[in-house]
Protein backbone atom coordinates (compact mmCIF):
# COMPACT_ATOMS: atom_id res chain seq x y z
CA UNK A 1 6.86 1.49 26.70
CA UNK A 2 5.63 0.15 22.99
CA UNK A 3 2.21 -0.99 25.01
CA UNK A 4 1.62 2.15 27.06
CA UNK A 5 2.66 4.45 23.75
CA UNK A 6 -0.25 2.68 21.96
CA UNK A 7 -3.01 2.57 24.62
CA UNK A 8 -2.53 6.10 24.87
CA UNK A 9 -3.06 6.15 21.24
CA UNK A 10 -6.18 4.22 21.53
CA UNK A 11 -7.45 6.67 24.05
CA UNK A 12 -6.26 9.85 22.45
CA UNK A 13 -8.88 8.47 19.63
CA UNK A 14 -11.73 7.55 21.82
CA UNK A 15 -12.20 4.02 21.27
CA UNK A 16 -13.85 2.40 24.21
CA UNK A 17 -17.02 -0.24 24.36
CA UNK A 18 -19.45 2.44 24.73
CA UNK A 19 -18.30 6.18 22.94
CA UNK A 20 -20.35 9.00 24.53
CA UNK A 21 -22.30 9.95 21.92
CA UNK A 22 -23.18 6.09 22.48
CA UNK A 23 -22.50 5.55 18.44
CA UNK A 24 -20.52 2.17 17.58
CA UNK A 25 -17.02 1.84 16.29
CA UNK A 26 -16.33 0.78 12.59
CA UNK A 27 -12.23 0.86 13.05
CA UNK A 28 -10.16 0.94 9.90
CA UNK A 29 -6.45 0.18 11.22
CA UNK A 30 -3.40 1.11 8.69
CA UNK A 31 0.01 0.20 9.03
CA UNK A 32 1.46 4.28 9.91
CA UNK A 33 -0.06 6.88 10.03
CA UNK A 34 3.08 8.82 8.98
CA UNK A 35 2.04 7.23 5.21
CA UNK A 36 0.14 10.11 2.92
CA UNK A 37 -1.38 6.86 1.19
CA UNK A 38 -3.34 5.92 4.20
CA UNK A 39 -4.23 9.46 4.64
CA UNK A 40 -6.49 8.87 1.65
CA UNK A 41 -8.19 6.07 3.51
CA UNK A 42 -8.81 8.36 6.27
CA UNK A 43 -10.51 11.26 4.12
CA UNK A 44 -12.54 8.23 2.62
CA UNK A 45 -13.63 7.69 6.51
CA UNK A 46 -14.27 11.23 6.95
CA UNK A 47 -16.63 11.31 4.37
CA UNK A 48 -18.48 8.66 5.27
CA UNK A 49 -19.00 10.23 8.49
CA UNK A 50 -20.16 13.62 7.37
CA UNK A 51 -22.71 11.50 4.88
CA UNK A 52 -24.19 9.14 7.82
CA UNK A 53 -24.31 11.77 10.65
CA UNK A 54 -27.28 9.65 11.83
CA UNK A 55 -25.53 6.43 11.44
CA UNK A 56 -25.48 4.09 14.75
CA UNK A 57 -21.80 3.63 13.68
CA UNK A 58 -18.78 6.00 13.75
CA UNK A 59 -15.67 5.54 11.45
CA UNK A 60 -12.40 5.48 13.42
CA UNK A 61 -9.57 5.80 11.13
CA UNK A 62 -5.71 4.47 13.67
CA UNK A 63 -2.51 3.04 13.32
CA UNK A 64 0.92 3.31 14.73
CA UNK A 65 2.75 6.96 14.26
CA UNK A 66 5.14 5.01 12.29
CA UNK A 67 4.72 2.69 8.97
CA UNK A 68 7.68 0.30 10.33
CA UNK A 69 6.60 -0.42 13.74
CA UNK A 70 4.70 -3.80 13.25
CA UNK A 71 4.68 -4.94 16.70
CA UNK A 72 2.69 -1.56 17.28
CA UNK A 73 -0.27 -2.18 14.83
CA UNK A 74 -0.63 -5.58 16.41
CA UNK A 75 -0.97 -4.24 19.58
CA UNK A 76 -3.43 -1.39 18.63
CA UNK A 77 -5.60 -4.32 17.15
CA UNK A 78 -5.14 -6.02 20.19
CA UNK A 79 -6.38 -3.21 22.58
CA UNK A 80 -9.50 -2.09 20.03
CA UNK A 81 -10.56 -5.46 19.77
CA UNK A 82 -10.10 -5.97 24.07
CA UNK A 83 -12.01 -2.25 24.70
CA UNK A 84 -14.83 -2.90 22.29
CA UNK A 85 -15.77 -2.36 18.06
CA UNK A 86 -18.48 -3.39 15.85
CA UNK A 87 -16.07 -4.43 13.18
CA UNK A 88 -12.76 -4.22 11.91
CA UNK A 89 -10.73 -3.24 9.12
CA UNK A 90 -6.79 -4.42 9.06
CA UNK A 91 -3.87 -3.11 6.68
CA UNK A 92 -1.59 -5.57 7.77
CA UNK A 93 2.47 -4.46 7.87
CA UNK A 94 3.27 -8.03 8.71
CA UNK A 95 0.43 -10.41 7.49
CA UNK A 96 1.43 -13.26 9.25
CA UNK A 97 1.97 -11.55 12.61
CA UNK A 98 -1.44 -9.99 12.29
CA UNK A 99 -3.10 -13.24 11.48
CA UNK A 100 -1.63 -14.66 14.77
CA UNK A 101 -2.82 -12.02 17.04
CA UNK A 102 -5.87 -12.42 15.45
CA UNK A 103 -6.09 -16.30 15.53
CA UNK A 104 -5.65 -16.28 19.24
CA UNK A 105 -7.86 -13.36 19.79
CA UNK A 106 -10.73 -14.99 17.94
CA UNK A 107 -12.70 -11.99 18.24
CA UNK A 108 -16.36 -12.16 18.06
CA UNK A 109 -16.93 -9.36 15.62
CA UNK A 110 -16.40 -9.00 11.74
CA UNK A 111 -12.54 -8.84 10.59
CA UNK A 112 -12.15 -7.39 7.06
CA UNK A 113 -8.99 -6.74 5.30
CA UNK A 114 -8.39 -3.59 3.72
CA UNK A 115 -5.63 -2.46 1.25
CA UNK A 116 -3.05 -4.90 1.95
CA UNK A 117 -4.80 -9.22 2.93
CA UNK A 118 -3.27 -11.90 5.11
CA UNK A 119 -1.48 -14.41 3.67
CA UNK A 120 -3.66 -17.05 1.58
CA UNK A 121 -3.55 -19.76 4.58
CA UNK A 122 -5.36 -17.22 7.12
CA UNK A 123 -7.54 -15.45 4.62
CA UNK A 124 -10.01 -17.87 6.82
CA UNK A 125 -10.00 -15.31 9.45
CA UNK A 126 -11.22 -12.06 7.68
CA UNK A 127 -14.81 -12.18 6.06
CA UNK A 128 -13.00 -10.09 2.70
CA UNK A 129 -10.36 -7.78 1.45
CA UNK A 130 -11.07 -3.97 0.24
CA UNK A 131 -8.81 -2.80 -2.00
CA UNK A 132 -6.37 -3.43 -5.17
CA UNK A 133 -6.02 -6.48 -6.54
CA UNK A 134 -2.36 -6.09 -6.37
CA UNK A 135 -1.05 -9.07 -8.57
CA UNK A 136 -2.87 -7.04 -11.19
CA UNK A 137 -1.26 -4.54 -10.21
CA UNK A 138 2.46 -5.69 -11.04
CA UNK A 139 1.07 -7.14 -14.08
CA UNK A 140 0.27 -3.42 -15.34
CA UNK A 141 3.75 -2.15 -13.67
CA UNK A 142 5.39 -5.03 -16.13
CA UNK A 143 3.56 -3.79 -18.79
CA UNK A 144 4.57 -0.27 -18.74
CA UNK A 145 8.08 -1.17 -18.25
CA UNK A 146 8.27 -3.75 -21.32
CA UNK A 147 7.06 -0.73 -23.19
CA UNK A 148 9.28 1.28 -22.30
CA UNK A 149 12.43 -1.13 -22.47
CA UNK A 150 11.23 -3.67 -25.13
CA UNK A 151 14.24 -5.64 -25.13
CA UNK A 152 14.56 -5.69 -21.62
CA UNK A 153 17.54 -4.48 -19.56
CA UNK A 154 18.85 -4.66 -15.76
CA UNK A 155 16.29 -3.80 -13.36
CA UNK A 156 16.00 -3.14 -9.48
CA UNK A 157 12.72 -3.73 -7.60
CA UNK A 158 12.16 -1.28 -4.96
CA UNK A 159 9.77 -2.70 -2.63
CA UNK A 160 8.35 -2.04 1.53
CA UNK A 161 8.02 -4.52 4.19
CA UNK A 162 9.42 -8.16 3.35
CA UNK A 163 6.50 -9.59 4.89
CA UNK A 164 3.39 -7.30 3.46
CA UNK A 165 1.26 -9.52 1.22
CA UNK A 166 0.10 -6.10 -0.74
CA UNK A 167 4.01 -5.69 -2.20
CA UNK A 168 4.81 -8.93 -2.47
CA UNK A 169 2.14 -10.19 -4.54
CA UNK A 170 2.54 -7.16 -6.83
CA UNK A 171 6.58 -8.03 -7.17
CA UNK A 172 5.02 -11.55 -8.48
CA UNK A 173 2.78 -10.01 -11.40
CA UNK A 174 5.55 -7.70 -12.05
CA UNK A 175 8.13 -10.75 -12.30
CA UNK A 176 5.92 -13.34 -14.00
CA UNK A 177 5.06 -10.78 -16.60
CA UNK A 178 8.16 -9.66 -17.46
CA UNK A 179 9.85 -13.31 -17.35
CA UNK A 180 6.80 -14.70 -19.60
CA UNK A 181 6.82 -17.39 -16.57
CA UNK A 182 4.45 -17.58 -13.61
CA UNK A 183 6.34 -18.07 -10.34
CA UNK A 184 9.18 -16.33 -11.36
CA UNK A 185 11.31 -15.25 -7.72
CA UNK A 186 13.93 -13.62 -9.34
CA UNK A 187 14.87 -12.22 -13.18
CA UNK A 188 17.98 -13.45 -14.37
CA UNK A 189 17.99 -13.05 -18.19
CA UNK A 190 14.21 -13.30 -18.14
CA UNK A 191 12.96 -12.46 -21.52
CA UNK A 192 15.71 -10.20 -21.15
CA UNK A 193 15.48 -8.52 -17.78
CA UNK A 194 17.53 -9.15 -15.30
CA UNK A 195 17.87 -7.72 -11.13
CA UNK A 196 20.92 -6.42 -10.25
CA UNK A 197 22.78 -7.80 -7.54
CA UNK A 198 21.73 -5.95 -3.83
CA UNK A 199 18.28 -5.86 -5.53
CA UNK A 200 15.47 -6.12 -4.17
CA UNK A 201 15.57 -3.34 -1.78
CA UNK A 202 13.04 -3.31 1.11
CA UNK A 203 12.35 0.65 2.72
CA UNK A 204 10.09 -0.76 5.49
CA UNK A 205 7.74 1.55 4.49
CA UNK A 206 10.40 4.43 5.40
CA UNK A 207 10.10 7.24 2.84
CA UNK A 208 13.44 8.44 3.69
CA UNK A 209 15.24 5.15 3.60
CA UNK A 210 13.53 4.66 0.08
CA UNK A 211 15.24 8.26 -1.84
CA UNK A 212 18.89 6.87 -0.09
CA UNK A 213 18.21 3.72 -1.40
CA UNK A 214 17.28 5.02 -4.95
CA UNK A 215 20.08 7.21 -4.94
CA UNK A 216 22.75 4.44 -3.32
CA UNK A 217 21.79 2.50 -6.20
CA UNK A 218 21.88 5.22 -9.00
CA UNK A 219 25.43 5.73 -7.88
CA UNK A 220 26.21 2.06 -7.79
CA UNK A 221 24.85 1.00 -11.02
CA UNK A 222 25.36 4.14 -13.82
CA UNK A 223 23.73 1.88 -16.58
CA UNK A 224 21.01 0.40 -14.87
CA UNK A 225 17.85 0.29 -16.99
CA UNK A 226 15.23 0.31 -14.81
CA UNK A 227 13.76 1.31 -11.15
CA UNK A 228 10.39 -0.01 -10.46
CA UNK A 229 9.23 1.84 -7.24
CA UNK A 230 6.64 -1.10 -6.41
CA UNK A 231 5.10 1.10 -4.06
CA UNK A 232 5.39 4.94 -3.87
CA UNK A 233 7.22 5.59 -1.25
CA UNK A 234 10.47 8.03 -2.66
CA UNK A 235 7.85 9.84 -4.19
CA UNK A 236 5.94 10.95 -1.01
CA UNK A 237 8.95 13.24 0.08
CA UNK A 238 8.85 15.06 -3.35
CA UNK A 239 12.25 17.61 -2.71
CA UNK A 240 14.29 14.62 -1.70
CA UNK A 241 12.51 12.85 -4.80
CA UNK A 242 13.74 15.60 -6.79
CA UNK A 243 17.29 15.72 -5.25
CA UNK A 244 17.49 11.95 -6.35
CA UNK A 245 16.01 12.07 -9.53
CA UNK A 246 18.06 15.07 -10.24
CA UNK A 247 21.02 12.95 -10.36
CA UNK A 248 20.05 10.95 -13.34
CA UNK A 249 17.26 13.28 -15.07
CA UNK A 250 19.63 13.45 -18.59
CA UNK A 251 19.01 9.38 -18.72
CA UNK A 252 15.33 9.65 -17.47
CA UNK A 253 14.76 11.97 -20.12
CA UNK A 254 16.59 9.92 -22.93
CA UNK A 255 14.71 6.51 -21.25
CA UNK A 256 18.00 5.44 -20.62
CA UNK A 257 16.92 5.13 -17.57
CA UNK A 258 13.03 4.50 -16.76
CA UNK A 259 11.08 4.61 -13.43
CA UNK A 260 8.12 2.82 -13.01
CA UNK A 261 6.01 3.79 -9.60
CA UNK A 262 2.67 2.89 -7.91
CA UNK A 263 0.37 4.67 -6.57
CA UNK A 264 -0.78 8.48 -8.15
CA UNK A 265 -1.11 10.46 -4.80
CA UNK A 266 -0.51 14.57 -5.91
CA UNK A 267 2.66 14.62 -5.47
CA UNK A 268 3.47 11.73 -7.21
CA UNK A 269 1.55 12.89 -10.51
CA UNK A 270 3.21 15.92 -10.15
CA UNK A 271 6.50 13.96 -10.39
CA UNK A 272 5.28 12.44 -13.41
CA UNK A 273 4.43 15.64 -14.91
CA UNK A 274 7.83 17.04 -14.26
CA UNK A 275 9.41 13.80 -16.06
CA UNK A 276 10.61 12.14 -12.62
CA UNK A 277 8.67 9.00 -13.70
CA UNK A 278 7.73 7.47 -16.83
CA UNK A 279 4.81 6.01 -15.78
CA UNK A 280 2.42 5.54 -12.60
CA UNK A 281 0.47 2.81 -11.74
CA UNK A 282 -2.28 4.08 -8.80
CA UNK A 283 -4.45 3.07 -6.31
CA UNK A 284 -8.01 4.36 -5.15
CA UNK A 285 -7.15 4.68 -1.27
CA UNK A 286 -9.61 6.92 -0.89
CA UNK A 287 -12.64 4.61 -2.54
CA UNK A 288 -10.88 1.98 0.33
CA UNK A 289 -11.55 4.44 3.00
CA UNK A 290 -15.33 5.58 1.69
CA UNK A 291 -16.01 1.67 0.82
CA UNK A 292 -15.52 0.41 4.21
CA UNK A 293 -17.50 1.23 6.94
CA UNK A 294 -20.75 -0.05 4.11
CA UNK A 295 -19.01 -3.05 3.88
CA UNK A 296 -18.23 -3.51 7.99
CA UNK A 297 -22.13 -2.65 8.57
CA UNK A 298 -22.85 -5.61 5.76
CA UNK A 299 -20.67 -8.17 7.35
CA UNK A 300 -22.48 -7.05 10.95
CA UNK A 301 -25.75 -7.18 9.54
CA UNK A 302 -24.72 -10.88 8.72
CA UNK A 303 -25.40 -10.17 4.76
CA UNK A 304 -23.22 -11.83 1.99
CA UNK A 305 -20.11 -9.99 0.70
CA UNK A 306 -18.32 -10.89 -1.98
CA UNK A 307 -14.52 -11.74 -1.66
CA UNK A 308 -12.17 -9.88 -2.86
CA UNK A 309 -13.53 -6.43 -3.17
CA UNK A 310 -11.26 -4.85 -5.99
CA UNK A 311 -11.16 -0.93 -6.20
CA UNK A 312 -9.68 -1.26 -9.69
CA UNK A 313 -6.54 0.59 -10.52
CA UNK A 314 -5.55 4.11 -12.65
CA UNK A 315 -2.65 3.49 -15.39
CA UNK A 316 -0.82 6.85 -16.20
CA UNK A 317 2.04 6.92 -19.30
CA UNK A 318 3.70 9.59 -21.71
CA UNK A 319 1.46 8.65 -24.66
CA UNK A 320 -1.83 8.75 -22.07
CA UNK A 321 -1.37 10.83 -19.10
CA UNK A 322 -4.89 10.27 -18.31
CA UNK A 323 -5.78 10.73 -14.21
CA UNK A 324 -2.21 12.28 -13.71
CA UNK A 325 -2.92 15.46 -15.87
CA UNK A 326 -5.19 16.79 -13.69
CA UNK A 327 -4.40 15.92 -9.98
């Protein structure tokens, strides 16, 4: 059923080896399409398009209907490299499931990473990665939250799939920052901060999962110190947000309690606005999207790209709103 469900996907988009309007397929693959991150990569694709109308190439923006079904981004790689593109660009849910599909595949064509890479032992089989430099990313998480809670406190790390490289690597600057120690796995009275026991939680990308969880753990723990929403996920649903966040807004508001979240999609700087978060640490999914069919037409052309491609990062905070007081 999972195969036939996604090559009816495939052709709902149009993919095949030769499109009718006989333009080539530059295919930018995220992990859910039910994600309003990845949306941003799509409008980045969109505009591309309406900028290169008489471009040989087309930008096809895909993914599984769901963030959590793995096995169903593998297998829409699988059938777009099988029917035919020019290039590729993966968001891998599960790196090192994506790698193998694509180390047996061996595909002829240029594989690109974009938002979130393989793991560092098959980074051999994509020519780059488009997108945040995620590690940084952490760092500036860590940052914000040692402002906030300068003598540390208990803590619980919110983060998404247990095997996406994007989240894990930016748990790893947020850890080794905060500890003072690089390779830090876990805070235990690390320069103060320690994670509460049933901490880290993983949503699997599930937005709905992610508010129980925050509110499960709200109700669990009435002193913890500190949420750190690795990834934005809670905040995409913003009345269940608000339901949870209601629960504790007298400690959020006294820093009691402080949230830390990535990305600054408009719902999430409208949290911040409203006090729901106490800082935001964001992402330029859109650049990602707008960045990468260029890139794919480099890498076809056979021209040098550097690797990594960073998209830099936008750091929001009481004392300097900055990009979340106006979106």
């Amino acid at each position: 059923m999972l195969l036939t469900l996604t090559s009816a996907l495939i052709l709902a988009t149009g993919v095949s080896t030769a499109n009718a309007d006989g333009k080539k397929t530059l295919a930018i693959v995220v992990k859910g399409l039910d994600n309003p991150f990845f949306e941003q990569i799509n409008l980045g694709c969109q505009k591309w398009m309406s900028e290169n109308m008489d471009s040989e190439y087309e930008c096809l923006y895909t993914g599984p209907a769901s963030s959590a079904d793995e096995a169903g981004e593998v297998q829409i790689v699988d059938d777009l490299l099988t029917r035919g593109v020019a290039a590729i660009a993966i968001s891998p849910s599960n790196a090192p499931a994506m790698a193998n599909r694509i180390r047996q595949i061996n595909p002829n064509v240029p594989v690109m990473t974009i938002d979130a890479d393989f793991l560092e032992k098959d980074r051999d089989l994509r020519a780059t990665y488009l997108g945040t430099d995620n590690y940084l990313m952490g760092v500036k998480m860590a940052e914000e939250a040692m402002m906030l809670k300068p003598d540390g406190g208990s803590v619980c790390l919110q983060l998404g799939n247990v095997a996406a490289d994007n989240i894990n690597a930016r748990a790893s600057g947020f850890r080794d920052t905060i500890s003072g120690t690089k390779g830090t796995e876990r805070l235990a009275n690390s320069n103060g901060w320690t994670e509460i026991e049933g901490c880290p939680v993983f949503t699997n990308d599930q937005v709905d999962l992610a508010n129980q969880q925050m509110a499960d753990t709200f109700t669990a723990n009435p002193d913890l110190d500190a949420f750190i929403l690795i990834g934005g996920w809670a905040q995409f649903a913003p009345q269940a947000y608000a339901q949870v966040t209601d629960q504790v807004m007298d400690r959020l508001k006294s820093k009691e309690l402080i949230l830390v979240a990535g990305d600054t999609l408009p719902p999430q700087t409208q949290a911040f606005r409203d006090g729901r978060s106490h800082a935001q640490v964001g992402q330029r999914p859109f650049e990602m999207g707008y960045r990468a069919p260029d890139v794919m037409i480099e890498l076809i052309n056979g021209k040098k790209v550097d690797d990594p491609l960073y998209t830099g990062l936008d750091v929001c905070n009481q004392s300097d709103p900055g990009f979340c007081a106006d979106n």
